[in-house]
Protein backbone atom coordinates (compact mmCIF):
# COMPACT_ATOMS: atom_id res chain seq x y z
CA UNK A 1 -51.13 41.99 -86.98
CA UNK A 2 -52.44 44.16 -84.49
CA UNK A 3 -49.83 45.54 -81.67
CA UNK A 4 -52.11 44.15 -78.84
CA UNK A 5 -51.74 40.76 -80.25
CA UNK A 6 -47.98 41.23 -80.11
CA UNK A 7 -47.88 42.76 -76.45
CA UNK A 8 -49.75 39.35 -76.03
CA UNK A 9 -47.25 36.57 -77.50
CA UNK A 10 -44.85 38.82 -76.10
CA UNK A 11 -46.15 38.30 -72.68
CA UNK A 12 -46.36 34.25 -72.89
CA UNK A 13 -43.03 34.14 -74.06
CA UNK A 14 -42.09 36.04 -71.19
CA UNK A 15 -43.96 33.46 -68.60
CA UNK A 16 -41.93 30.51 -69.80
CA UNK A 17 -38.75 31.28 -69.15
CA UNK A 18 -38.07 31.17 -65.13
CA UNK A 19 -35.98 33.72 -63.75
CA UNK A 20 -32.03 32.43 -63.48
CA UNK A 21 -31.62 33.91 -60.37
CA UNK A 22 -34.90 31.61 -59.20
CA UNK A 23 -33.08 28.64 -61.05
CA UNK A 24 -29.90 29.14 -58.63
CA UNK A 25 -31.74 29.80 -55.81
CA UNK A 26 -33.69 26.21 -56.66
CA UNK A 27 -30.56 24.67 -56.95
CA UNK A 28 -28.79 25.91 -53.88
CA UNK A 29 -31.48 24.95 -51.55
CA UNK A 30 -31.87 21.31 -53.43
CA UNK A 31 -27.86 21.19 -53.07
CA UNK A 32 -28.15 21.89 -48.80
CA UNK A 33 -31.13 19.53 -48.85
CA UNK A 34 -28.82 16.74 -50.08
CA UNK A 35 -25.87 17.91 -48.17
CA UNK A 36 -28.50 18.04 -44.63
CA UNK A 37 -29.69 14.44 -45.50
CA UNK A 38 -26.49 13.17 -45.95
CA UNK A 39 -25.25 14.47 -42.35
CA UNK A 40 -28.65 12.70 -41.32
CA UNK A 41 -27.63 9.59 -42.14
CA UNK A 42 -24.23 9.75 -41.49
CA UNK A 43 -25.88 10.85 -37.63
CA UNK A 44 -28.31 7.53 -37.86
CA UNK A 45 -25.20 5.53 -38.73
CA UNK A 46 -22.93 6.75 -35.80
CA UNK A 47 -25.31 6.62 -33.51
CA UNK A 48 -26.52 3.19 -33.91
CA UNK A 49 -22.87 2.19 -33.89
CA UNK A 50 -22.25 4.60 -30.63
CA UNK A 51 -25.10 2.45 -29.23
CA UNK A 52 -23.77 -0.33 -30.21
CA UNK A 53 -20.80 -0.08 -28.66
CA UNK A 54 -22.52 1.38 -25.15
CA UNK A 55 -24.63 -1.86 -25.37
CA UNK A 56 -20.48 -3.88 -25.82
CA UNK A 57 -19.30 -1.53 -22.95
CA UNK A 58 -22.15 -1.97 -20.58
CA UNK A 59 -21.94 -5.87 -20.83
CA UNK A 60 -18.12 -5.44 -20.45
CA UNK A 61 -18.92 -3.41 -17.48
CA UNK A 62 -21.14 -5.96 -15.83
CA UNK A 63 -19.01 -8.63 -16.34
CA UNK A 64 -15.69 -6.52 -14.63
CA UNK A 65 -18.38 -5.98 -12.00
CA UNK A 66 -18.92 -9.32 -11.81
CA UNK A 67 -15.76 -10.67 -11.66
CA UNK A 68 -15.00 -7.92 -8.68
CA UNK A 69 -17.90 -9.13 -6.70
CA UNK A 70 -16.62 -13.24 -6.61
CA UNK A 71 -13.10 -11.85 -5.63
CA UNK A 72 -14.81 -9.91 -2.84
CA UNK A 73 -16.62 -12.89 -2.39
CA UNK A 74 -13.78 -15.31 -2.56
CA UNK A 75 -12.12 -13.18 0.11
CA UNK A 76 -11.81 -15.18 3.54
CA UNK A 77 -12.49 -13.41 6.66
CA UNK A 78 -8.62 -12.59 7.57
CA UNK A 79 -7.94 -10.93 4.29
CA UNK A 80 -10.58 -8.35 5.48
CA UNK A 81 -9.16 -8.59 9.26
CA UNK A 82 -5.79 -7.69 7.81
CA UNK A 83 -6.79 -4.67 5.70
CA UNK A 84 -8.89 -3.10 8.49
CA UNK A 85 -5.82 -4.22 11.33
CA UNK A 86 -3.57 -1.94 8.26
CA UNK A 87 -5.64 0.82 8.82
CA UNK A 88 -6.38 0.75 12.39
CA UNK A 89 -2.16 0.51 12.87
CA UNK A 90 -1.22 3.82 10.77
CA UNK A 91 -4.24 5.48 12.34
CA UNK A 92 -2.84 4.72 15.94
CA UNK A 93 0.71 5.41 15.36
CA UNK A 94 -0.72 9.12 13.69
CA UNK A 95 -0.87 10.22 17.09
CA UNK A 96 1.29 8.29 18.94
CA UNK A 97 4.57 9.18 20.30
CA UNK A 98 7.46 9.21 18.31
CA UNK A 99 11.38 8.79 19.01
CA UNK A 100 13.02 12.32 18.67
CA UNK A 101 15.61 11.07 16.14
CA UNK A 102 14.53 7.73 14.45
CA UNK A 103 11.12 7.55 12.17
CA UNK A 104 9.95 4.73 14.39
CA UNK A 105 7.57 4.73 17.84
CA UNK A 106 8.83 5.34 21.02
CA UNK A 107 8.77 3.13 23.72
CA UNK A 108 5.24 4.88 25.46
CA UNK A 109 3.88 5.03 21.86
CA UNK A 110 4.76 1.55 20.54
CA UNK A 111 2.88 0.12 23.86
CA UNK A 112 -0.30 2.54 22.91
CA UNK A 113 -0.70 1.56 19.50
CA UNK A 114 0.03 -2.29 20.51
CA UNK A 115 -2.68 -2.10 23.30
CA UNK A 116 -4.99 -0.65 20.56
CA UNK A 117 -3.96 -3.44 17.73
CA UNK A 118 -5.14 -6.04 20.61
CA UNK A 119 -8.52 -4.50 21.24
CA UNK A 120 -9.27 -4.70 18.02
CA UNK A 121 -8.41 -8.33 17.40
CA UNK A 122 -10.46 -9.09 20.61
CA UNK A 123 -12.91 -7.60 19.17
CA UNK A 124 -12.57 -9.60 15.86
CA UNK A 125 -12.51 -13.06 17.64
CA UNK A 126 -14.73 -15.50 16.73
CA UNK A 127 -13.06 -17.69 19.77
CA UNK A 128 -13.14 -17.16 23.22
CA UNK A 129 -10.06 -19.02 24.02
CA UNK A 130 -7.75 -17.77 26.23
CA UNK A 131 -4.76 -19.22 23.97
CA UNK A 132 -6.45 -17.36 20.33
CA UNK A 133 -2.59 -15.66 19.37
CA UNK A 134 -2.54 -11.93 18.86
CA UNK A 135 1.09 -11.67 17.58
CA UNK A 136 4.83 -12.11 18.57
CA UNK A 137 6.95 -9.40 20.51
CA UNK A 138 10.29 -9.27 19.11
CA UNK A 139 12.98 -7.23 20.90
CA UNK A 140 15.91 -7.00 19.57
CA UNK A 141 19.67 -5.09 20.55
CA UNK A 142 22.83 -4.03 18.43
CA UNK A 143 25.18 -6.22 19.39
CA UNK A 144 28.22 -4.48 20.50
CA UNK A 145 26.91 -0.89 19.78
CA UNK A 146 29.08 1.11 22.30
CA UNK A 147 32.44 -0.22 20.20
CA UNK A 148 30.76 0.98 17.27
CA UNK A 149 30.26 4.31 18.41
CA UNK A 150 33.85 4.34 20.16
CA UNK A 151 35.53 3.42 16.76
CA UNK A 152 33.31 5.26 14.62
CA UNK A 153 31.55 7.87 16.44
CA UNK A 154 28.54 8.53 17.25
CA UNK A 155 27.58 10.43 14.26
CA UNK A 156 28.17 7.04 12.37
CA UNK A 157 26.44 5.20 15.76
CA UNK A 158 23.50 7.21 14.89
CA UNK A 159 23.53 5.97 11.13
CA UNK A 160 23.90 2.71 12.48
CA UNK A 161 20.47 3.23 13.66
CA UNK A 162 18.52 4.73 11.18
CA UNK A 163 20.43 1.51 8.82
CA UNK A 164 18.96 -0.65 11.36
CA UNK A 165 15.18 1.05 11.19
CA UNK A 166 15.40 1.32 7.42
CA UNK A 167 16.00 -2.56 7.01
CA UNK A 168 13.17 -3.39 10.04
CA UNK A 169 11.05 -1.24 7.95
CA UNK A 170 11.81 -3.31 4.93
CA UNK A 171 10.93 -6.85 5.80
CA UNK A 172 8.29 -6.15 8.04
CA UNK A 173 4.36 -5.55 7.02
CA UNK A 174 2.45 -2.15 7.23
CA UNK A 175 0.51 -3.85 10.10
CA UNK A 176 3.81 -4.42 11.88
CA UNK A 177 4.62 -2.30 14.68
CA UNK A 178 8.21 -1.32 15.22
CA UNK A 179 9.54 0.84 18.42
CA UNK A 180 13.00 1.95 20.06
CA UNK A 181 13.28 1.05 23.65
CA UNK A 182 16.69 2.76 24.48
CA UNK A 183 19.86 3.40 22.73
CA UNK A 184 20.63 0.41 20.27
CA UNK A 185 17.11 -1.54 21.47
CA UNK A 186 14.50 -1.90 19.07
CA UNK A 187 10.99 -4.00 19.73
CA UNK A 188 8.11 -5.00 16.94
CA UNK A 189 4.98 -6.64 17.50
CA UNK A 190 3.77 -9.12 14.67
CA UNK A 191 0.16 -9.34 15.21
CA UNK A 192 -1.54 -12.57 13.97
CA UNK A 193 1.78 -14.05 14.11
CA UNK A 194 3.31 -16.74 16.16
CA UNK A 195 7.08 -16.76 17.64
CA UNK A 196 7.82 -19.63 15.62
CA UNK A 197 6.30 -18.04 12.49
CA UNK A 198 8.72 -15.26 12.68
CA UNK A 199 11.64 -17.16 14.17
CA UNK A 200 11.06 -18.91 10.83
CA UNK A 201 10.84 -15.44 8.75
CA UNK A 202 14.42 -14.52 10.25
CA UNK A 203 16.15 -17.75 9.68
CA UNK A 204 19.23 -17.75 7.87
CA UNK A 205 19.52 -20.62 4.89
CA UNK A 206 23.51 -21.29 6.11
CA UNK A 207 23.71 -22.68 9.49
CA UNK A 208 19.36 -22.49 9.87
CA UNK A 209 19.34 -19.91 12.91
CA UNK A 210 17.43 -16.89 13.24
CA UNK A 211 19.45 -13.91 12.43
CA UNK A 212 18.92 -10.14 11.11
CA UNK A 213 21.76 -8.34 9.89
CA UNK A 214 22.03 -4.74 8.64
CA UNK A 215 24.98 -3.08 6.27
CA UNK A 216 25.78 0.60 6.93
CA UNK A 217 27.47 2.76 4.74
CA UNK A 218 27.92 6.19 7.24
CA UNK A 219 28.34 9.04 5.04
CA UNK A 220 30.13 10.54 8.02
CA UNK A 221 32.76 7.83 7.56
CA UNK A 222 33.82 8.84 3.31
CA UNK A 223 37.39 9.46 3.02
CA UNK A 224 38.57 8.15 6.47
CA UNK A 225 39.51 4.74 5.55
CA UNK A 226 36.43 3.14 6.05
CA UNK A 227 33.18 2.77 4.31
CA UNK A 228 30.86 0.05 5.67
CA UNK A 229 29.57 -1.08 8.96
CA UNK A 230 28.21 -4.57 9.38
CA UNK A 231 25.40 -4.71 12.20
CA UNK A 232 24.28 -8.33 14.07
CA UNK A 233 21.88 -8.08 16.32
CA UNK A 234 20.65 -10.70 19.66
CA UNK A 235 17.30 -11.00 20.31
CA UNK A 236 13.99 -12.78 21.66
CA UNK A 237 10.81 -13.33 20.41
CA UNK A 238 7.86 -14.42 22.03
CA UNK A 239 4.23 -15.27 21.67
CA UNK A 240 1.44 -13.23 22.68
CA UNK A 241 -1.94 -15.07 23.45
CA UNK A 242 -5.50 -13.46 24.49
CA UNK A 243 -5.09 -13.03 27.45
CA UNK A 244 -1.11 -12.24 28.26
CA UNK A 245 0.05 -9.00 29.50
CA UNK A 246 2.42 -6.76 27.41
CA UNK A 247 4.96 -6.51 30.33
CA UNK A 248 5.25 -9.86 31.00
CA UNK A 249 5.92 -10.82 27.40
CA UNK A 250 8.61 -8.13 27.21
CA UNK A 251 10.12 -9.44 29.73
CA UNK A 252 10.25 -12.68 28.67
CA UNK A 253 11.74 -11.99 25.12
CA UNK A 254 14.39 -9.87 27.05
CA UNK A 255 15.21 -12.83 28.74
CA UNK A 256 15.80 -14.67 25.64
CA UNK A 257 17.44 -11.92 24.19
CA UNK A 258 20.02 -11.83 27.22
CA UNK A 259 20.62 -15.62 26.51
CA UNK A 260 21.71 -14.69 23.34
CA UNK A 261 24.25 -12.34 23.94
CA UNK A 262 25.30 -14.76 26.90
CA UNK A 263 25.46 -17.73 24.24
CA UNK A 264 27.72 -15.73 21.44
CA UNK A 265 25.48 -13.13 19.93
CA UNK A 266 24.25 -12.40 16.82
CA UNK A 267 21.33 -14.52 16.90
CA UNK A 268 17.11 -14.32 18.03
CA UNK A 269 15.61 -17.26 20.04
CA UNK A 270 12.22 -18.22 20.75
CA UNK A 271 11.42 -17.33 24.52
CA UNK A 272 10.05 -19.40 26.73
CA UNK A 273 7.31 -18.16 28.51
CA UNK A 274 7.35 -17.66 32.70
């Protein structure tokens, strides 16, 4: 056999067999192919189930939406009244003035921020009644307050008071306006309240009369034989229509107050209005 013919078969041999390095190469790229259209799919999947659950969240969404609207809806007139009357009030008493020593109005700031409360629920009247009621004025005064500070002294006198403002502070509303007229007198204006509603609000569930009563603990007062304070209060309370003037309804829930004290203390009557 001639050596051409054997350079020849020698040559086809050669052709058929593929290069391993070619083979691994194949096989690698075959392998990321598989691998890539896995992660595909896996990608479809999620996101038709990420879909799926926007498409659950964005019904959920519209019906919290919904629900929020009939509440709104289903709101009467006063709820919104009394939200906007909350604001208005801490707005006021931001710049009004305040007593030196106590957290609370003083007496030129409480009658600011009351005059302001009643412009805005004249301007929020539907009614043009002179009798509509803007609130009750409540003034109130510790009975007996110069024994306390005699026995105690007046540092405990003075935690008296702030035990007095604490408690006022405590059963009365953010729209509730509470100022210190003097030493041991304290007034609050209820607006959209009525003399009687409040009378009622203060009643006691023993013997059915109005009371408020505070109990002090003076820190100044550990270690001397005494620990506790009890506070009673007179006091007069009076309703404020349309078209009454803030000084005459003080002094008509003074005079109340007065008949308090005169008819044993340590109650609040309803005034009755001159």
């Amino acid at each position: 056999m001639s050596e051409t013919g054997t350079e020849n078969r020698g040559q086809i041999f050669q052709t058929e067999i593929p290069d391993i390095r070619s083979r691994e190469e194949l096989l690698r790229k075959n392998a990321i192919l598989q691998l890539e259209n896995a992660a595909l799919k896996d990608q479809v999947a999620e996101m038709h189930d990420l879909k799926r659950r926007l498409v659950a969240g964005e019904a959920l969404i519209k019906k919290l939406l919904e629900r929020i609207q009939r509440l709104f809806q289903e709101l009467n007139f006063a709820d919104k009244d009394r939200i906007e009357l909350t604001l208005v009030v801490e707005k006021l008493q931001e710049n009004a003035k305040k007593d030196p020593k106590l957290d609370v109005l003083h007496s030129e700031g409480f009658k600011e921020v009351v005059q302001g409360v009643r412009k805005l629920l004249n301007r929020n009247e539907q009614s043009e009644s002179e009798k509509k009621v803007h609130g009750a004025l409540m003034l109130i005064d510790i009975d007996f307050f110069k024994k306390i500070n005699t026995d105690f002294g007046y540092l405990a006198a003075d935690e008296a008071l702030q035990a007095l403002v604490d408690e006022l502070k405590r059963v009365t509303r953010n729209s509730d306006i509470i100022g210190r007229f003097g030493g041991e007198e304290f007034m609050v204006f209820f607006p959209n309240s009525s003399a009687e509603e409040i009378h009622q609000k203060f009643k006691s569930g023993s013997d059915k009369k109005a009371i408020f009563h505070v109990n002090c603990k003076p820190k100044s007062l550990i270690g001397n034989g005494e620990s506790e304070i009890n506070i009673t209060v007179s006091g007069g309370i009076v309703t404020m229509s349309k078209n009454d003037v803030l000084k005459d309804a003080m002094e008509d829930a003074n005079k109340a107050l007065l008949l308090a004290k005169k008819t044993g203390r340590d109650k609040i009557l309803i005034a009755e209005k001159s």
